[in-house]
PDB file of N, CA and C in Angstrom:
ATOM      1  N   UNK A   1      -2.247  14.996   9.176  1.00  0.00           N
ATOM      2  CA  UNK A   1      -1.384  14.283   8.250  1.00  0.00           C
ATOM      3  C   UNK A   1       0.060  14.490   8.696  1.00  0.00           C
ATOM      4  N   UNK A   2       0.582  13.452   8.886  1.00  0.00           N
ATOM      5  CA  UNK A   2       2.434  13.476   9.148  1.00  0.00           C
ATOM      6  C   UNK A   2       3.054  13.081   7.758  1.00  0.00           C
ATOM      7  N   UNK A   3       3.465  14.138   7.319  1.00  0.00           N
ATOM      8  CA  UNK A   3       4.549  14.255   6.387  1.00  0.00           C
ATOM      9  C   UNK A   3       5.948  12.864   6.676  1.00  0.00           C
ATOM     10  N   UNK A   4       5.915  13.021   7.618  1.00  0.00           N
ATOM     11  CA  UNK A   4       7.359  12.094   8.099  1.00  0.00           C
ATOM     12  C   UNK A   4       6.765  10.910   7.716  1.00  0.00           C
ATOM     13  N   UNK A   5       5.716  10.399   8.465  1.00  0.00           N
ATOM     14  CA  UNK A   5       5.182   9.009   8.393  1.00  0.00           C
ATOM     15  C   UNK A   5       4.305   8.675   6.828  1.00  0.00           C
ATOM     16  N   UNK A   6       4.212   9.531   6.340  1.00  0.00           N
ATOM     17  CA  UNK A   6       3.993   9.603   4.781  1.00  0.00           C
ATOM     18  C   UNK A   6       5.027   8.818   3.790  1.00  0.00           C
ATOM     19  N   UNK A   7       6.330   9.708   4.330  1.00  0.00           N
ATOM     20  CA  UNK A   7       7.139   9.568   3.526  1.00  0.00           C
ATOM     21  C   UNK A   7       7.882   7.979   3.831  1.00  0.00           C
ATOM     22  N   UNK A   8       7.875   7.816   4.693  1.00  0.00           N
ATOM     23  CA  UNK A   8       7.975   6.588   5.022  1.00  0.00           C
ATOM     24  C   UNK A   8       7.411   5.299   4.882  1.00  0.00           C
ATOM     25  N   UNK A   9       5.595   5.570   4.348  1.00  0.00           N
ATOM     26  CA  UNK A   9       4.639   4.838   3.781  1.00  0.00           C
ATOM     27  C   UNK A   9       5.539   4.760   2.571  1.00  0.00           C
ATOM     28  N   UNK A  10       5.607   6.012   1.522  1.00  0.00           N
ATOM     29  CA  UNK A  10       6.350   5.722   0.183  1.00  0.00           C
ATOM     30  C   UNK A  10       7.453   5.375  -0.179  1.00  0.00           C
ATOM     31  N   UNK A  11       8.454   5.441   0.667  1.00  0.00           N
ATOM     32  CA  UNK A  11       9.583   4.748   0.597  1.00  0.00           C
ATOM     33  C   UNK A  11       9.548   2.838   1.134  1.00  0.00           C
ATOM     34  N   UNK A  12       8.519   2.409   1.801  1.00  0.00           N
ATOM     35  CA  UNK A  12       8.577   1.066   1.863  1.00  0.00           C
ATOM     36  C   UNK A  12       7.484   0.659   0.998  1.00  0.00           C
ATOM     37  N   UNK A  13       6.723   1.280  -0.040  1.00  0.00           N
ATOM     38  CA  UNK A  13       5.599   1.052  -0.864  1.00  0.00           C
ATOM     39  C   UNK A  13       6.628   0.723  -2.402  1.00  0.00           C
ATOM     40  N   UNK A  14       7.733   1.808  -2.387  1.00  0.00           N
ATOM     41  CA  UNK A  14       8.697   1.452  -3.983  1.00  0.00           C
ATOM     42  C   UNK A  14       9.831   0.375  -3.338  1.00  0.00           C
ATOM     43  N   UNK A  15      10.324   0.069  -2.372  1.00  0.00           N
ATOM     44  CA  UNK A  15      11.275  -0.537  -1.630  1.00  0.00           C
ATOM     45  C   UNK A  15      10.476  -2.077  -1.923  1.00  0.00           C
ATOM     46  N   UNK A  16       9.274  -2.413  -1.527  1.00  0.00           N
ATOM     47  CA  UNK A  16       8.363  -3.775  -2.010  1.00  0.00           C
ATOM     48  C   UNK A  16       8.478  -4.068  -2.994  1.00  0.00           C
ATOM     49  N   UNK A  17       8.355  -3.290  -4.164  1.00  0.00           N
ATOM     50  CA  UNK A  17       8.288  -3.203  -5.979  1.00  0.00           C
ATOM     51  C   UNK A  17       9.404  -2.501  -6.587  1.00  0.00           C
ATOM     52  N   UNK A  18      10.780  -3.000  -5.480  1.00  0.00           N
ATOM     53  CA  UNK A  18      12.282  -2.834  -5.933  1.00  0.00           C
ATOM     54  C   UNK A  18      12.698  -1.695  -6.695  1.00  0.00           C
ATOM     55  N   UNK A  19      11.772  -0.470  -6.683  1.00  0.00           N
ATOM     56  CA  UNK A  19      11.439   0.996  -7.066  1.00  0.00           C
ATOM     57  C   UNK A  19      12.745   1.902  -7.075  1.00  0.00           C
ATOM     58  N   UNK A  20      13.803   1.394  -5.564  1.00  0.00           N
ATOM     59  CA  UNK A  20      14.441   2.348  -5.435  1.00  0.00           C
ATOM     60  C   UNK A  20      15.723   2.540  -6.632  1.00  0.00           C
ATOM     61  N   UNK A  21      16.150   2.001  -7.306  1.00  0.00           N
ATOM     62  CA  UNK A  21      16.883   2.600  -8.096  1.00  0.00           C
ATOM     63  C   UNK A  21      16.035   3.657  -9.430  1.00  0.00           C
ATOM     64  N   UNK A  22      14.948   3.488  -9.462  1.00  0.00           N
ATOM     65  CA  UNK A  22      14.140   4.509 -10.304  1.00  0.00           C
ATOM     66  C   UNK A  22      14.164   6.005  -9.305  1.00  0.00           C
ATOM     67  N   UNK A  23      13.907   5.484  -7.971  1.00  0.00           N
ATOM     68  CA  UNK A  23      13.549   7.121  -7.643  1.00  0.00           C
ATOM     69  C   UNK A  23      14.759   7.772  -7.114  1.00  0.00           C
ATOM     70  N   UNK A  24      15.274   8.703  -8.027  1.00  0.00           N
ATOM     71  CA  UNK A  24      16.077   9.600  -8.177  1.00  0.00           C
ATOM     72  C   UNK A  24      15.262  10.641  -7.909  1.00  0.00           C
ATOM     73  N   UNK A  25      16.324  11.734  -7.562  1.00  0.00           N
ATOM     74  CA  UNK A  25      15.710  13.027  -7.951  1.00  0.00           C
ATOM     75  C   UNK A  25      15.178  13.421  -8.916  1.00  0.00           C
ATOM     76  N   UNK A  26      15.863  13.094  -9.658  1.00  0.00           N
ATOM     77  CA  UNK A  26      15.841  13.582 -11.241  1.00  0.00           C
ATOM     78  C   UNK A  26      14.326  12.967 -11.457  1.00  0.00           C
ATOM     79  N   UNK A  27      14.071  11.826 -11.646  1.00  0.00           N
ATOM     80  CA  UNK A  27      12.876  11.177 -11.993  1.00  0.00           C
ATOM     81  C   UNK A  27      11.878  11.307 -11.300  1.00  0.00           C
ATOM     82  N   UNK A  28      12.065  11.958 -10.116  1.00  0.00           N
ATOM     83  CA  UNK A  28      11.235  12.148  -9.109  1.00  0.00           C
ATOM     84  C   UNK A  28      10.140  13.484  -9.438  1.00  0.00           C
ATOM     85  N   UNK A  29      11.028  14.218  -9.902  1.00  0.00           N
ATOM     86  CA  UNK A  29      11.071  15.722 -10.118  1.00  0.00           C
ATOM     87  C   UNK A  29      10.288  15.561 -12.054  1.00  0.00           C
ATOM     88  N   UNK A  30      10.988  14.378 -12.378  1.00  0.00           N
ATOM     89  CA  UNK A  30      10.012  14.548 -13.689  1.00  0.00           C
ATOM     90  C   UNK A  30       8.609  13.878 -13.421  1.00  0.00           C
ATOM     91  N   UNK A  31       8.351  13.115 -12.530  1.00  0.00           N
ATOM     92  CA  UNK A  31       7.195  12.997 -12.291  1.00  0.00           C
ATOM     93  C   UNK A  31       6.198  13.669 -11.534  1.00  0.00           C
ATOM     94  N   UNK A  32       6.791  14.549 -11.116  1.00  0.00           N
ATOM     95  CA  UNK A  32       5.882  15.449 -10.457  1.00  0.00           C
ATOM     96  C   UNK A  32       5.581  16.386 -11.245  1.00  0.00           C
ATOM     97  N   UNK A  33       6.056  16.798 -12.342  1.00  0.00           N
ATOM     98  CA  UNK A  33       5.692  17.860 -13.221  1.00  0.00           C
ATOM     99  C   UNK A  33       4.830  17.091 -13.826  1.00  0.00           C
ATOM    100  N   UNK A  34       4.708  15.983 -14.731  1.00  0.00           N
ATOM    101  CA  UNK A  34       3.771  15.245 -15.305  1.00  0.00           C
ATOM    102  C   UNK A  34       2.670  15.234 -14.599  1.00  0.00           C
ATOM    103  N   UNK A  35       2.975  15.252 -13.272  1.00  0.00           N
ATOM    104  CA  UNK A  35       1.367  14.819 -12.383  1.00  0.00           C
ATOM    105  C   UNK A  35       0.617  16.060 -12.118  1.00  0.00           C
ATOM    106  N   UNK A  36       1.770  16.996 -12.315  1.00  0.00           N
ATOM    107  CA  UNK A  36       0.713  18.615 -12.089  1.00  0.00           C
ATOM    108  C   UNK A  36       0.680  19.381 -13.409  1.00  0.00           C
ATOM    109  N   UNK A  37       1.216  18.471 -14.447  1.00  0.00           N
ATOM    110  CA  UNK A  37       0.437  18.808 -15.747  1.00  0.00           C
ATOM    111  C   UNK A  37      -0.934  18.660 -16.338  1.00  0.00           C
ATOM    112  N   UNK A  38      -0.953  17.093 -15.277  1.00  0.00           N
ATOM    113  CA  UNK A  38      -2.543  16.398 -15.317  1.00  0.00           C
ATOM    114  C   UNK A  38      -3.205  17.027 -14.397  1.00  0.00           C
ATOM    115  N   UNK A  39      -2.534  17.441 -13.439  1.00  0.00           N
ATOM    116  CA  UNK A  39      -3.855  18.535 -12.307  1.00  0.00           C
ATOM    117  C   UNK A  39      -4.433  19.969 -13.360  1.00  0.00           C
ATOM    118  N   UNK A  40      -3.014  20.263 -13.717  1.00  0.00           N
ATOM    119  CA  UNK A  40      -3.460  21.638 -14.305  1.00  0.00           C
ATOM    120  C   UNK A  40      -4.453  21.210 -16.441  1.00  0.00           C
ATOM    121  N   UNK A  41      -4.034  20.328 -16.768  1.00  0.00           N
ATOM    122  CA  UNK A  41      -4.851  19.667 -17.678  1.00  0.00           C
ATOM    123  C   UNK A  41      -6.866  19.568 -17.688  1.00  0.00           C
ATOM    124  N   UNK A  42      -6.911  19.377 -15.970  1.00  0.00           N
ATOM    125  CA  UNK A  42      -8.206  19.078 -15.623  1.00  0.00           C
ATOM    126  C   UNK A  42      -8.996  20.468 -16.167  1.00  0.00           C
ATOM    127  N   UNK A  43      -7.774  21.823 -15.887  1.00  0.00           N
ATOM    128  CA  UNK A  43      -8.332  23.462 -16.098  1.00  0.00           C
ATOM    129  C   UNK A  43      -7.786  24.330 -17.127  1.00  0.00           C
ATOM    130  N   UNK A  44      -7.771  22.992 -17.710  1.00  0.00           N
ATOM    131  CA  UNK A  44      -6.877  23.909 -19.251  1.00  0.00           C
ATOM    132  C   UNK A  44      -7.856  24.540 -19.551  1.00  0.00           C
ATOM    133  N   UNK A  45      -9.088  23.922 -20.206  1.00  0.00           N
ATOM    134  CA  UNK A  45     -10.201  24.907 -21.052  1.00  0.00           C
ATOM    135  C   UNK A  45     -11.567  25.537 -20.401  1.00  0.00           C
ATOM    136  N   UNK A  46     -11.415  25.558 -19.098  1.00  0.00           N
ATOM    137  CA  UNK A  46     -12.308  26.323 -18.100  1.00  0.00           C
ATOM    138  C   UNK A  46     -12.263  28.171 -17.949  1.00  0.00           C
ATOM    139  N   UNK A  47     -13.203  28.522 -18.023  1.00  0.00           N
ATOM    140  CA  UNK A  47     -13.150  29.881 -17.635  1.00  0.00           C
ATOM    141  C   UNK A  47     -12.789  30.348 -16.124  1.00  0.00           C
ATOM    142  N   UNK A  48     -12.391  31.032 -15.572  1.00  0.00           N
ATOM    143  CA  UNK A  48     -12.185  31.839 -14.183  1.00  0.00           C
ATOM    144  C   UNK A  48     -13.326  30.551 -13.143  1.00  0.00           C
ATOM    145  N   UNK A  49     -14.465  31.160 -13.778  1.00  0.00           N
ATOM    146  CA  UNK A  49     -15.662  30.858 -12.912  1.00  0.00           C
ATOM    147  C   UNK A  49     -16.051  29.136 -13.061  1.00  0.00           C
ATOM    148  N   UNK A  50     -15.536  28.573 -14.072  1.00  0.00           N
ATOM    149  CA  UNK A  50     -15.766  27.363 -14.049  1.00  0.00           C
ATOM    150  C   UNK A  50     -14.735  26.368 -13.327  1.00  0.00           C
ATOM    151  N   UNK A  51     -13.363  27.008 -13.593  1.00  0.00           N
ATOM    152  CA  UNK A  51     -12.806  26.073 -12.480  1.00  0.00           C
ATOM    153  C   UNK A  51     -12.782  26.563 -11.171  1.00  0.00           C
ATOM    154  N   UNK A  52     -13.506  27.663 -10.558  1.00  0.00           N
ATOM    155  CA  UNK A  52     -13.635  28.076  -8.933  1.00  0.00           C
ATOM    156  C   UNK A  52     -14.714  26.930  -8.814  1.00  0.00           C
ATOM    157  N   UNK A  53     -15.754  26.691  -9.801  1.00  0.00           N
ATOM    158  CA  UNK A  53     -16.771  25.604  -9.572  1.00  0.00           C
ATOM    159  C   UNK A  53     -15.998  24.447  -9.311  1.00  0.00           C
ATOM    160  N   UNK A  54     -15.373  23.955 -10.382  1.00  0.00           N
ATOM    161  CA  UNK A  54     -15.452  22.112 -10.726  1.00  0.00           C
ATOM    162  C   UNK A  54     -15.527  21.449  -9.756  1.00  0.00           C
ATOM    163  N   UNK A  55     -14.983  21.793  -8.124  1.00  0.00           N
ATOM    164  CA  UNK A  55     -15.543  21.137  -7.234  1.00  0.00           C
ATOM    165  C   UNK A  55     -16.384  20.313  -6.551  1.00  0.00           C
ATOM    166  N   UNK A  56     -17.680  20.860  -7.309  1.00  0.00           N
ATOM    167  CA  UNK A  56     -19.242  21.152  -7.018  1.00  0.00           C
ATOM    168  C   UNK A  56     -19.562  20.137  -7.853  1.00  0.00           C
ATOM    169  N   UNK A  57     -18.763  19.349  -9.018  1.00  0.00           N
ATOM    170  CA  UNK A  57     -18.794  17.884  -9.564  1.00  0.00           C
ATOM    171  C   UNK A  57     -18.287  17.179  -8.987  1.00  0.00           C
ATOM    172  N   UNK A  58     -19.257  16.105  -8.252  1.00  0.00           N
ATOM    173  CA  UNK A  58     -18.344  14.919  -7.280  1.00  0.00           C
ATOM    174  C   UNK A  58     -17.267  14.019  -8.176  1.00  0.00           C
ATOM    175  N   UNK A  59     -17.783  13.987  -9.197  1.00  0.00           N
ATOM    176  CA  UNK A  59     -16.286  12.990 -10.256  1.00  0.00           C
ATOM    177  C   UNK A  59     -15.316  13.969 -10.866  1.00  0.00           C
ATOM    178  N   UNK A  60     -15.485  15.246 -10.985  1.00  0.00           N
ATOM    179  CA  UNK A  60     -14.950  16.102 -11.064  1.00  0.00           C
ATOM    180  C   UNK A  60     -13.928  16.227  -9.349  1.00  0.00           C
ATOM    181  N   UNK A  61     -14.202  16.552  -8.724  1.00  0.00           N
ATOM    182  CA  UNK A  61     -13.793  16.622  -7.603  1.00  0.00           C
ATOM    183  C   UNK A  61     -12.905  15.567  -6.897  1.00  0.00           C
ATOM    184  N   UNK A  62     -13.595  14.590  -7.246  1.00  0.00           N
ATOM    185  CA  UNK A  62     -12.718  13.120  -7.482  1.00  0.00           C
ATOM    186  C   UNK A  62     -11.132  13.259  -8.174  1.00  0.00           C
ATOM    187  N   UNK A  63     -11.312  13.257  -9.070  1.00  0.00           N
ATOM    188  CA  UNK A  63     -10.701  13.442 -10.216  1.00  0.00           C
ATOM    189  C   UNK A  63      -9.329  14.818 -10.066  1.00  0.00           C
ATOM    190  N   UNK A  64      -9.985  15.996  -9.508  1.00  0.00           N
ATOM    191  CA  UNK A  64      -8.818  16.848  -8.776  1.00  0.00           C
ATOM    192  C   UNK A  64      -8.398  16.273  -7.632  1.00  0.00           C
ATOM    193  N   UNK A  65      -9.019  15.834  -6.963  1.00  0.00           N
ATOM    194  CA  UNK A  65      -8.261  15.331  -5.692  1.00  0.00           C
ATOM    195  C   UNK A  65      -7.035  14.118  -5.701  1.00  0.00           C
ATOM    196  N   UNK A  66      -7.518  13.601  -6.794  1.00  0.00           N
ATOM    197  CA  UNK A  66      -6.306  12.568  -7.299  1.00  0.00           C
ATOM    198  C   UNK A  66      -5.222  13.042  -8.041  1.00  0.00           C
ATOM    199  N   UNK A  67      -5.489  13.802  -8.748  1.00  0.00           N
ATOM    200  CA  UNK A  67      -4.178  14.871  -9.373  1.00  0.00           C
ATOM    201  C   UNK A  67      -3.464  15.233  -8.293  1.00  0.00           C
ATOM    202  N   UNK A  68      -4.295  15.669  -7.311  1.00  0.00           N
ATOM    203  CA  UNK A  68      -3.453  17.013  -6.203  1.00  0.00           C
ATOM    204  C   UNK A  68      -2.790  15.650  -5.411  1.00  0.00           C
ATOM    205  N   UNK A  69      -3.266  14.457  -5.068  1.00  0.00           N
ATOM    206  CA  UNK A  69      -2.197  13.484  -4.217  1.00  0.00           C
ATOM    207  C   UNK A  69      -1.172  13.178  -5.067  1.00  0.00           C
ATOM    208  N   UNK A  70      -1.396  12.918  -6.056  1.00  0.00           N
ATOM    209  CA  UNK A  70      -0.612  12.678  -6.896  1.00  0.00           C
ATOM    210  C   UNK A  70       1.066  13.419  -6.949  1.00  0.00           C
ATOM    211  N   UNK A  71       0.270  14.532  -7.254  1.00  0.00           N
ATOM    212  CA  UNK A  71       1.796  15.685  -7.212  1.00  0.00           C
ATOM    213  C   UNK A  71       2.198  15.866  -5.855  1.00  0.00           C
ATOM    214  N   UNK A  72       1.237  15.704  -4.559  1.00  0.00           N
ATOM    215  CA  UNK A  72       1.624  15.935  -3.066  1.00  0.00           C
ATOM    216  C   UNK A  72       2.709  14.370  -3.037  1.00  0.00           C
ATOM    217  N   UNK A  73       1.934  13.261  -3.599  1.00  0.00           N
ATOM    218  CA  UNK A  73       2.888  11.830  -2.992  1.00  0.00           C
ATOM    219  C   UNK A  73       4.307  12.111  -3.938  1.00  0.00           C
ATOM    220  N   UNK A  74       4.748  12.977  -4.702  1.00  0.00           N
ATOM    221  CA  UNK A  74       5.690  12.828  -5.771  1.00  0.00           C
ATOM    222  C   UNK A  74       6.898  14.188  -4.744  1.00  0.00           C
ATOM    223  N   UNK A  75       6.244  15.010  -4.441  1.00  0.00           N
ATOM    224  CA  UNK A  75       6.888  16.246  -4.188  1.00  0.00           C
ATOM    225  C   UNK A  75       7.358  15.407  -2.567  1.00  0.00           C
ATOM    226  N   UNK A  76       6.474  15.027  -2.007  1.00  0.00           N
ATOM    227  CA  UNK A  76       7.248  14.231  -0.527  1.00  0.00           C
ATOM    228  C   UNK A  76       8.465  13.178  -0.643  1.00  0.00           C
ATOM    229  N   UNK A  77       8.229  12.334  -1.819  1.00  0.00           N
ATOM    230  CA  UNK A  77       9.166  11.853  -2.267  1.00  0.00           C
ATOM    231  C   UNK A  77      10.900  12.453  -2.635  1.00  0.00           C
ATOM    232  N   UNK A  78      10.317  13.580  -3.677  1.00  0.00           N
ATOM    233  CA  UNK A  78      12.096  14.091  -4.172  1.00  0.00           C
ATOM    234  C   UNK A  78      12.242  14.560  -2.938  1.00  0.00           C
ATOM    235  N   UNK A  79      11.206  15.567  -1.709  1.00  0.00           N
ATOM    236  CA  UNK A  79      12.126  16.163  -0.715  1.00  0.00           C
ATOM    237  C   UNK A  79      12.763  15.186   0.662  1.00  0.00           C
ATOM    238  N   UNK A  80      12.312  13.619   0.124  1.00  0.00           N
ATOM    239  CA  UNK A  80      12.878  12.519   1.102  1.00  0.00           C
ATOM    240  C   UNK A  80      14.156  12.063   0.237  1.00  0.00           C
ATOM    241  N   UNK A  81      14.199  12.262  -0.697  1.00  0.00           N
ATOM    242  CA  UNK A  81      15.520  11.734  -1.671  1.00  0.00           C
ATOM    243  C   UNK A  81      16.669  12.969  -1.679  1.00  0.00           C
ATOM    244  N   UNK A  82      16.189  14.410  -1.073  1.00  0.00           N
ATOM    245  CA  UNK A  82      16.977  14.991  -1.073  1.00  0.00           C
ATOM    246  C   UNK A  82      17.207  15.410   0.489  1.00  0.00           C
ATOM    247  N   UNK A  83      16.750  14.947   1.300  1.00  0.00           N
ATOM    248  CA  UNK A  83      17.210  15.042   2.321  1.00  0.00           C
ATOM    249  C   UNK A  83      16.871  16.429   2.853  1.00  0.00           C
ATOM    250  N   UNK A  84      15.354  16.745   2.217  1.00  0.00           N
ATOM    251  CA  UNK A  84      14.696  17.830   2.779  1.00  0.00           C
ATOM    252  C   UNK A  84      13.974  18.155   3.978  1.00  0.00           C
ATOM    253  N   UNK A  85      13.738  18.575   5.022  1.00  0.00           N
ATOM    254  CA  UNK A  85      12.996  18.847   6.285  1.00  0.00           C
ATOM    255  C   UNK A  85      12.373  20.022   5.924  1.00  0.00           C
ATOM    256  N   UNK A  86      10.848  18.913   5.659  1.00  0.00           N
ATOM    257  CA  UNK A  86       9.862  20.090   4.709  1.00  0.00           C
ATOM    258  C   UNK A  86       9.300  20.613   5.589  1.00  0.00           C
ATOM    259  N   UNK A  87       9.162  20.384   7.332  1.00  0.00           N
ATOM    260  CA  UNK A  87       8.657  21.598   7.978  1.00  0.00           C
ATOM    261  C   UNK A  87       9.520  22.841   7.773  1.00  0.00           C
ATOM    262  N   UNK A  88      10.773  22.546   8.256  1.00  0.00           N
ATOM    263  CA  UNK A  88      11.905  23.536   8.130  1.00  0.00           C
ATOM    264  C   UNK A  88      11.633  24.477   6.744  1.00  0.00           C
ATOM    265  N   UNK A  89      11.484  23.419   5.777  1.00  0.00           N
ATOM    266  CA  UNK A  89      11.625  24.253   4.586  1.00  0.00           C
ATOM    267  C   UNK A  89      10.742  25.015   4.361  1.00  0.00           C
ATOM    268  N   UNK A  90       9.341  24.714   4.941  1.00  0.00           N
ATOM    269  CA  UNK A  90       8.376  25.455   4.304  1.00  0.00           C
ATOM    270  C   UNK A  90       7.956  27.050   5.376  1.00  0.00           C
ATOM    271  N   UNK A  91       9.124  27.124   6.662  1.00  0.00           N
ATOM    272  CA  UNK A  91       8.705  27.819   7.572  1.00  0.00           C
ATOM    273  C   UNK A  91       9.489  28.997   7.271  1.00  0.00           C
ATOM    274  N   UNK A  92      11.024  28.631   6.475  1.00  0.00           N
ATOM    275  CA  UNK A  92      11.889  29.481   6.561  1.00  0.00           C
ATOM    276  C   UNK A  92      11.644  30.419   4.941  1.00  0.00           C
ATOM    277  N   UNK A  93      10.609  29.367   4.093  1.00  0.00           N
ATOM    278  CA  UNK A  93      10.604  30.331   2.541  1.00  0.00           C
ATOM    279  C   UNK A  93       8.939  31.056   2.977  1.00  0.00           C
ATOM    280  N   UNK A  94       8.351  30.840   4.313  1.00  0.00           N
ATOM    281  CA  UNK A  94       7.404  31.608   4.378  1.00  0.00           C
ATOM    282  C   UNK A  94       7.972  33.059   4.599  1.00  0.00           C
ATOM    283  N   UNK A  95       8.758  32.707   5.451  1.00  0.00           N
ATOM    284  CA  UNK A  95      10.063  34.026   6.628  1.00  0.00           C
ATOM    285  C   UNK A  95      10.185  35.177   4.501  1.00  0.00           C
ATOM    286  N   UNK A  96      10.395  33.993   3.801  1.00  0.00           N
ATOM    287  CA  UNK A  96      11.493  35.114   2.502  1.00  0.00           C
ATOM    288  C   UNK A  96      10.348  35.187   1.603  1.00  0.00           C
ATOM    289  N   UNK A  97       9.147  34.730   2.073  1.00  0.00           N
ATOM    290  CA  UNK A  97       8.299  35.328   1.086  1.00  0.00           C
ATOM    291  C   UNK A  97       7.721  35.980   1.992  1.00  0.00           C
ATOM    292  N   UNK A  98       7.316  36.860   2.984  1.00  0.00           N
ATOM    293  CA  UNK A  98       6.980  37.922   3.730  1.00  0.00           C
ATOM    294  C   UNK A  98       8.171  38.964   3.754  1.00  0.00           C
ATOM    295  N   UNK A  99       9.165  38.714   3.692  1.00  0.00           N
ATOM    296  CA  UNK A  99      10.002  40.313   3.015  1.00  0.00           C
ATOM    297  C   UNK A  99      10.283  40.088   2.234  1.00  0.00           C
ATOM    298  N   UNK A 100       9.641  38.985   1.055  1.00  0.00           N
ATOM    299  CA  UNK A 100      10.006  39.499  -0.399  1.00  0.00           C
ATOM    300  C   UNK A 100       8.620  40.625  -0.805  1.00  0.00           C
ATOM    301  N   UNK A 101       7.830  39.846  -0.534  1.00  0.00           N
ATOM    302  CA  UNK A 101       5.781  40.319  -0.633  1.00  0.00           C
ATOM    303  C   UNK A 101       5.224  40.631   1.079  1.00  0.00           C
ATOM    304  N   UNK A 102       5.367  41.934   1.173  1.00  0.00           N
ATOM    305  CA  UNK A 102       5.327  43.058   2.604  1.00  0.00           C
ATOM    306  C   UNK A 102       3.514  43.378   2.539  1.00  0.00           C
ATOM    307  N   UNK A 103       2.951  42.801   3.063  1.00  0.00           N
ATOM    308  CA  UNK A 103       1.773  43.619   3.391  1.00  0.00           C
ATOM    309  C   UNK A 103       1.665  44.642   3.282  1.00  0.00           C
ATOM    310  N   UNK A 104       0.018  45.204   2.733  1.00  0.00           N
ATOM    311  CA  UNK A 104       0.052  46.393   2.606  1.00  0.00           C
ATOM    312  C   UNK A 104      -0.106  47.583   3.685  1.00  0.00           C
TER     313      UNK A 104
END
């Protein structure tokens, strides 16, 4: 999967349906919480052991996997509206979460 060429699918997908004055950061960022309210919604009333399962339900499974694009197509978005380089970003908060959280 290319992140770059992703983001570029979604920016000429809202650019067709004259989108771009909606996607702000701001709105960007509220829709991605909505969409991983509905991911995390799917495991509101599951025990430990039932959502390590839900997988193991193909419409279930369905059903998370569309949540999780959901919040993945929303989060590629604000970090293309903010002018993020999410390899960069995600290499350098690995770097500060290994001397924040040190192996044992």
């Amino acid at each position: 999967m290319n992140l770059q060429a992703l983001q570029l699918t979604l920016r000429e997908f809202a650019a067709e349906r004259h989108w771009q004055p909606f996607h702000t950061p701001k709105n960007l960022s509220t829709a991605l919480m909505v969409e991983a309210a509905e991911l995390a919604e799917i495991f509101q009333w599951m025990t430990p052991e039932q959502s390590q399962a839900a997988h193991l339900n193909p419409d279930q499974k369905e059903h998370i996997a569309d949540e999780v694009a959901d919040v993945l197509l929303y989060l590629l978005q604000v970090a293309d509206q903010c002018h993020i380089d999410l390899d960069s970003a995600v290499e350098r908060k690995l770097v500060k979460n290994a001397v924040k959280h040190p192996a044992a």
